[in-house]
Protein backbone atom coordinates (compact mmCIF):
# COMPACT_ATOMS: atom_id res chain seq x y z
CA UNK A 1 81.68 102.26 49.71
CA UNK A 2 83.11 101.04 52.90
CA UNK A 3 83.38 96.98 53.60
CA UNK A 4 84.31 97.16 56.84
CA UNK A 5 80.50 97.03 58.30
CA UNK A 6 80.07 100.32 59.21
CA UNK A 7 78.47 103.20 57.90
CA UNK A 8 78.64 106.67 59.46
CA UNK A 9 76.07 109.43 58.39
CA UNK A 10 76.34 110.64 54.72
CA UNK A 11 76.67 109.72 50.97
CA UNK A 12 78.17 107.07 49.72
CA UNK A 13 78.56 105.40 45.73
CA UNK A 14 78.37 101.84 45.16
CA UNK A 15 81.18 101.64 42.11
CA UNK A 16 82.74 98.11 42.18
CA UNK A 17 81.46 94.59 43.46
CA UNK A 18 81.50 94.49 46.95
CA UNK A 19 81.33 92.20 49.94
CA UNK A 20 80.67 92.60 53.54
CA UNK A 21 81.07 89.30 55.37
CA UNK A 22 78.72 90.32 57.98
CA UNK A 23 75.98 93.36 58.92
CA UNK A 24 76.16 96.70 57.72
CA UNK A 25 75.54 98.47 60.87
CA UNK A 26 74.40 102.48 59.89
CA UNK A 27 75.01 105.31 62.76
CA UNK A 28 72.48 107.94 60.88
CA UNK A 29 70.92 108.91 57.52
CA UNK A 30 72.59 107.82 54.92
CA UNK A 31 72.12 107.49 51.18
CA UNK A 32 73.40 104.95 49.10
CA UNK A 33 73.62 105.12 45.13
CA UNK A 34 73.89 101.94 43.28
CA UNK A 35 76.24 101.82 40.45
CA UNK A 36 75.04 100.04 37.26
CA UNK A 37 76.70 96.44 36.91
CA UNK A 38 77.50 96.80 40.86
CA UNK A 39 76.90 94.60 43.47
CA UNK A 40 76.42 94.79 47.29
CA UNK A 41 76.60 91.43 48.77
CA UNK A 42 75.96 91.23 52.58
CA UNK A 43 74.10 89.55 55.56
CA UNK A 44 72.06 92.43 56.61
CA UNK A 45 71.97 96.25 56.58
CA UNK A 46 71.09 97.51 60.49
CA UNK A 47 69.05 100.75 59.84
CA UNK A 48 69.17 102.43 64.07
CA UNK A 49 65.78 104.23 65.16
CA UNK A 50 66.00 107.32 64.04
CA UNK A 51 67.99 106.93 61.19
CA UNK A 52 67.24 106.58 57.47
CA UNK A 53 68.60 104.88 54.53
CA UNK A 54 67.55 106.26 51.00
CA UNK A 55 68.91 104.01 48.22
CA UNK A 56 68.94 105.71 45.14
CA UNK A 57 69.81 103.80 41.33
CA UNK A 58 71.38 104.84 38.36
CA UNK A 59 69.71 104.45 34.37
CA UNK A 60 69.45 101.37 33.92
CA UNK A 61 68.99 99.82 37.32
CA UNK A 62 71.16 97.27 37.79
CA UNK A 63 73.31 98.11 40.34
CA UNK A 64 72.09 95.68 43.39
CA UNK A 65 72.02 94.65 47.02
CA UNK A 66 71.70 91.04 48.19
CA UNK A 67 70.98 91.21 51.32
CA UNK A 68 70.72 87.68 53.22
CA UNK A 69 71.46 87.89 57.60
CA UNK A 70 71.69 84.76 59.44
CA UNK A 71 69.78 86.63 61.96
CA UNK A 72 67.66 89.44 61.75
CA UNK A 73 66.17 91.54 59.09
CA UNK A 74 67.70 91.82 55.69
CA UNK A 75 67.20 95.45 55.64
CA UNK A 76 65.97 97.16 58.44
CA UNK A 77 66.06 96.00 62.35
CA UNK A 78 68.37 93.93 64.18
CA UNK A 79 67.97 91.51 67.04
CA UNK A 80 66.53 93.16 70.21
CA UNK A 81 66.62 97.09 68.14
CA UNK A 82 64.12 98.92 67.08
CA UNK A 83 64.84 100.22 63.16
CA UNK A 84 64.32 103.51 61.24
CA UNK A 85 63.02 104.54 57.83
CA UNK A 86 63.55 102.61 55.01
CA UNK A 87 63.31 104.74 51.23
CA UNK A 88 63.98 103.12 47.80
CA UNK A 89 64.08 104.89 44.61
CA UNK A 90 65.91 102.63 42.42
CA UNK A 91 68.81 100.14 42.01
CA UNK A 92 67.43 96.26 42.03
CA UNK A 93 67.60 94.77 45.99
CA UNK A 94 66.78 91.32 47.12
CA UNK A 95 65.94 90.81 50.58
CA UNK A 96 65.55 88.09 52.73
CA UNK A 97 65.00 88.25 56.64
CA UNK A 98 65.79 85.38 58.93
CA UNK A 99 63.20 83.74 61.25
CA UNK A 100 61.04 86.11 63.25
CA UNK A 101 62.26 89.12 61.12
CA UNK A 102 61.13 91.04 57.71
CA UNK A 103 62.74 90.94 55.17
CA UNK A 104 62.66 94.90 54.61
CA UNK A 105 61.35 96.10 57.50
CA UNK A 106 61.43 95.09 61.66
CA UNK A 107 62.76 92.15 63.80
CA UNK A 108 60.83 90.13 65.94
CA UNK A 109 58.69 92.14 68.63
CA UNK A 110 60.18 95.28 68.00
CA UNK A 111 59.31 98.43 66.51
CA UNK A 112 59.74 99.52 62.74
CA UNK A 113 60.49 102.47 60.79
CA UNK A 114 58.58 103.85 57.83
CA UNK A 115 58.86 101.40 54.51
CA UNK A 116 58.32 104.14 51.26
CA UNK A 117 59.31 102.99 48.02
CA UNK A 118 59.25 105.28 45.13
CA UNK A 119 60.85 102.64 42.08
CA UNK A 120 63.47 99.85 41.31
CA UNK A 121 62.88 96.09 41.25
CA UNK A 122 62.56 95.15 44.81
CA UNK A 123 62.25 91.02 45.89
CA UNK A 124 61.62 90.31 49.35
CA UNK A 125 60.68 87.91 51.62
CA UNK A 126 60.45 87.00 55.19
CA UNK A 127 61.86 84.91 57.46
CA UNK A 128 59.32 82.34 59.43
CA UNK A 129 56.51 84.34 60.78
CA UNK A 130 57.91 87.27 59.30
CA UNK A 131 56.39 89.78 56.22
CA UNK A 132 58.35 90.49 53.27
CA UNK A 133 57.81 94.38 53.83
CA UNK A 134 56.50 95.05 56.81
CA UNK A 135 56.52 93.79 60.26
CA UNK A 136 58.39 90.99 62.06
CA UNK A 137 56.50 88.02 64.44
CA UNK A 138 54.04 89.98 66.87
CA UNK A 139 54.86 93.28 64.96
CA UNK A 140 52.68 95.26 62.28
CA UNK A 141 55.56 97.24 60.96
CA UNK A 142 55.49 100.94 60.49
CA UNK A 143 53.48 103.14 57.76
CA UNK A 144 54.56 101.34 54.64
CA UNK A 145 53.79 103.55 50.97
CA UNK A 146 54.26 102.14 47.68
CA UNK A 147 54.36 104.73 45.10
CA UNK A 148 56.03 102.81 41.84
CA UNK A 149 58.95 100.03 41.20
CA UNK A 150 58.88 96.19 40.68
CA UNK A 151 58.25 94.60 43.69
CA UNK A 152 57.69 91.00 44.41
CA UNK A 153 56.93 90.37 48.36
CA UNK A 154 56.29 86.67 49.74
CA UNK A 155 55.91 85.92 53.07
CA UNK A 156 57.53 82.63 53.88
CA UNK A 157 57.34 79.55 52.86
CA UNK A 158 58.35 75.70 53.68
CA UNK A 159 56.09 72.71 52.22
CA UNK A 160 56.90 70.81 55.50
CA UNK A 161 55.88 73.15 57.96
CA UNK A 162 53.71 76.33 57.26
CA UNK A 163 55.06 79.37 58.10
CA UNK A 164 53.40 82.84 58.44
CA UNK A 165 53.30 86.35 57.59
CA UNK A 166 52.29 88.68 55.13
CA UNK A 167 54.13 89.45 51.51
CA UNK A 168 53.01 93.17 52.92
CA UNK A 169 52.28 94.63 56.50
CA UNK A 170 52.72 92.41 59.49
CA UNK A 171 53.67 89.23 60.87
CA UNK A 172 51.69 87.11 63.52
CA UNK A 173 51.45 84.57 66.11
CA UNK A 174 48.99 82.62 67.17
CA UNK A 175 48.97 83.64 70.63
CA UNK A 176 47.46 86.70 69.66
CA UNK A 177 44.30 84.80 69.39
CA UNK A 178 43.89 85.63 73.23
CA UNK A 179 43.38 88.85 72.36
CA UNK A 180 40.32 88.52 70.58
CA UNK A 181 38.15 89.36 73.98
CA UNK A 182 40.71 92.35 74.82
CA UNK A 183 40.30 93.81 71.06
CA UNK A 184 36.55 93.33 71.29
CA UNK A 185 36.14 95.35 74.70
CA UNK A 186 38.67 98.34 72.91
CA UNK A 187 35.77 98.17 70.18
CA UNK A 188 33.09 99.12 72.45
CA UNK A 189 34.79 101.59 74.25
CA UNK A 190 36.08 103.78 71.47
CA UNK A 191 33.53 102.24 68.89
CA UNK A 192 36.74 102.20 66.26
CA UNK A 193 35.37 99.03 63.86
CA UNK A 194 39.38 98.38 63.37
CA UNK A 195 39.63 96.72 66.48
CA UNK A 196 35.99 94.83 65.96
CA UNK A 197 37.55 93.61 62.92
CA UNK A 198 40.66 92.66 64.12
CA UNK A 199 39.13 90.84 67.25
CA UNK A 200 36.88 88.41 64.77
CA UNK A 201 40.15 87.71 62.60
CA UNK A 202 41.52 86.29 64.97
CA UNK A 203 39.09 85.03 67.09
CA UNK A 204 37.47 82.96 64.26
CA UNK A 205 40.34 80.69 64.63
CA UNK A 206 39.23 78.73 67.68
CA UNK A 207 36.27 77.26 65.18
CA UNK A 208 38.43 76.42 62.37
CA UNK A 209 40.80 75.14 64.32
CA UNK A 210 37.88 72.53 65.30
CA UNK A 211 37.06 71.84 61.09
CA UNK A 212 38.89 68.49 61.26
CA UNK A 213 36.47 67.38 58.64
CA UNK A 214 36.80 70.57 56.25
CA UNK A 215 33.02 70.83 56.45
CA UNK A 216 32.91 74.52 58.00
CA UNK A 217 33.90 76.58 55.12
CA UNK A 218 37.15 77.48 55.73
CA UNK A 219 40.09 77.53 53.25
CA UNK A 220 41.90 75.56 54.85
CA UNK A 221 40.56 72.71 58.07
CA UNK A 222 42.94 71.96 60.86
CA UNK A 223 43.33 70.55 64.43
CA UNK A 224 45.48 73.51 66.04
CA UNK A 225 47.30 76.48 63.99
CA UNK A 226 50.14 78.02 65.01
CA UNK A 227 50.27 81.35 63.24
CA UNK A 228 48.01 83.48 60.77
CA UNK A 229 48.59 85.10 57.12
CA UNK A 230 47.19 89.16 58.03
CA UNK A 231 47.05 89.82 54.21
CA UNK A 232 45.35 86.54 52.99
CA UNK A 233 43.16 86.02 55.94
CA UNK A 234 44.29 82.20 56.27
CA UNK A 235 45.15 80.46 58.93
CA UNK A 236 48.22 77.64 58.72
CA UNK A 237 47.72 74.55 60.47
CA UNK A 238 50.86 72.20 61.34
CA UNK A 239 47.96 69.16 61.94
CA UNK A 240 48.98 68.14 65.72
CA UNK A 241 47.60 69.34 69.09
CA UNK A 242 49.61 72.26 70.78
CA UNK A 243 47.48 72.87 74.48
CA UNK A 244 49.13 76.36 74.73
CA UNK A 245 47.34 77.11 71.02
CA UNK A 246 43.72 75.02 72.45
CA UNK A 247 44.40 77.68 75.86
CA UNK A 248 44.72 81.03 73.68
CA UNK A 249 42.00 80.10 71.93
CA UNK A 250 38.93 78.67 75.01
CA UNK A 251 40.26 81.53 77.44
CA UNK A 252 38.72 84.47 75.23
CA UNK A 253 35.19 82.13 74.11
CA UNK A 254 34.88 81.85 78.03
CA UNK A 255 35.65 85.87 78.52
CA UNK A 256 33.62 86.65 75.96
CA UNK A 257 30.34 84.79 77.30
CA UNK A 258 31.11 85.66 80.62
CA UNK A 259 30.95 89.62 79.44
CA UNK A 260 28.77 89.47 76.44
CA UNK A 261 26.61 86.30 76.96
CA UNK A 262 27.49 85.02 73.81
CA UNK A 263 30.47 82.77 72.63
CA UNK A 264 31.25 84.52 69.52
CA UNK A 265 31.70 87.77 67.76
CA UNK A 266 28.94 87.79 65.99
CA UNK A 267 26.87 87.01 68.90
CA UNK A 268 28.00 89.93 70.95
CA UNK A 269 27.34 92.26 68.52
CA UNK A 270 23.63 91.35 68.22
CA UNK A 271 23.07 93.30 71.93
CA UNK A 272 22.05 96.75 71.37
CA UNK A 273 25.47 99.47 71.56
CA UNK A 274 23.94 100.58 75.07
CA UNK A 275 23.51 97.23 75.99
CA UNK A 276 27.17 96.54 75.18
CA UNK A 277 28.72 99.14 76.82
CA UNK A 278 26.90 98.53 80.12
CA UNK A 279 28.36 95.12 80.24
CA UNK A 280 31.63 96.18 78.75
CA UNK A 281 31.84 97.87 82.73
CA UNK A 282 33.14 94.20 83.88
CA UNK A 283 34.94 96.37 87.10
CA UNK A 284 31.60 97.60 88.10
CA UNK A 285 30.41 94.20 88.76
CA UNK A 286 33.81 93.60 91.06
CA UNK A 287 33.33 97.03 92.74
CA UNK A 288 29.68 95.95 94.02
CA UNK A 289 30.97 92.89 95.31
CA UNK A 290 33.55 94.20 97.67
């Protein structure tokens, strides 16, 4: 087991303690076999797109990775990189991804490999706006399959200042409330509910960001949120007035009635389908006028 932060393509046996006083930075698939009683200790494992890591365990399962970056994911992507596969059949890992960034899984914005995990104990938990396994801020993640194992995924937390992202799947932004309209329109079109869905997720936030009084039914009331929890469906609300959140959330209410006559969701989808798609054709309207 090397310790000098790299890792070239191949096979390699975790038999003593060891530390890495930085990233582990892969250059192709590698596996990685745990020793019982052994510990990796390091501050991140870079997995390139492209590349996979398969980490395999002995018997009893105690060989272990602690993974903790002071950027980045734990295990997984890297600042401004997209990351490969991930694969876990045993050993016990903890991971925990900085801000922005998974903790198994992508880094902020950018694309992510395949998450499967066949067994082990597996802790993880992301960094602000970041899912345990899964997706960094603004990113779903790839195709994540669970098949077995111990795993304990929390998306993060801080009492003083909510933070967001799923234990599982992807982490999110607020801003992506202005894509409620866009989302909508791609629902029409292709008639995909997924995107219907998705739109009225997020779009439901500009109203409970207006339940100062907690009288609207949501779990939570608030004056302006700055992100969104994908898995729980709850929106976190940091209690002050941010007028780039209040924009994100008007501008798609205002798109929405100008297309659909209605300032909601809900209200759209009370036009017939035909009537829907007709005014889904918002270029025809600019076409005529020229």
């Amino acid at each position: 087991m090397p310790v000098d932060g790299s890792m070239t393509a191949g096979k390699y046996f975790l038999g003593s303690d060891v530390t890495v006083n930085g990233r582990i930075y892969l250059t192709g698939d590698t596996e990685l076999i745990l020793g019982d009683g052994y510990t990796l200790d390091v501050k991140g494992i870079y997995i390139p797109a492209g590349s996979t890591l398969t980490i395999y365990g002995q018997s009893a399962g105690t060989g272990t990775i602690d993974s903790h970056p002071s950027g980045g994911s734990a295990i997984g992507g890297y600042s401004g990189h997209d990351n490969g596969s991930i694969i876990i059949h045993g050993g016990t890992i903890t991971a925990k991804g900085y801000d922005n960034c998974a903790g198994i899984g992508s880094n902020d914005s950018r694309t992510g490999g395949a998450i499967t995990i066949y067994g082990g104990t597996v802790t993880a938990k992301g960094g602000k706006d970041g899912a345990a396994i899964g997706g960094g801020k603004n990113c779903s993640g790839g195709t994540i399959i669970l098949y077995g194992g111990d795993i304990t995924a929390n998306g993060p937390t801080d009492s003083d200042c909510p933070e967001n992202g799923a234990g599982i799947g992807g982490g999110g932004d607020m801003y992506m409330a202005a894509c409620a309209y866009v989302y909508y329109r791609l629902y029409v079109i292709t008639g995909d509910r997924h995107y219907r869905d998705y739109a009225e997720f997020i779009h439901n936030n500009t109203r409970q960001a207006n339940d100062l009084y907690g009288e609207f039914g949501f779990a939570q009331p608030g004056l302006s949120h700055e992100g969104g929890h994908f898995a729980e469906q709850v929106f976190a609300s940091h209690f002050h007035w941010l007028p780039w959140v209040t924009y994100v959330e008007v501008d798609p209410v205002s798109r929405l009635y100008d297309t659909f006559g209605a300032y909601d969701i809900a209200g759209a989808d009370r036009l017939s389908p035909e009537e829907r798609s007709r005014r889904n054709r918002i270029y025809d309207r600019f076409a005529k006028n020229e």
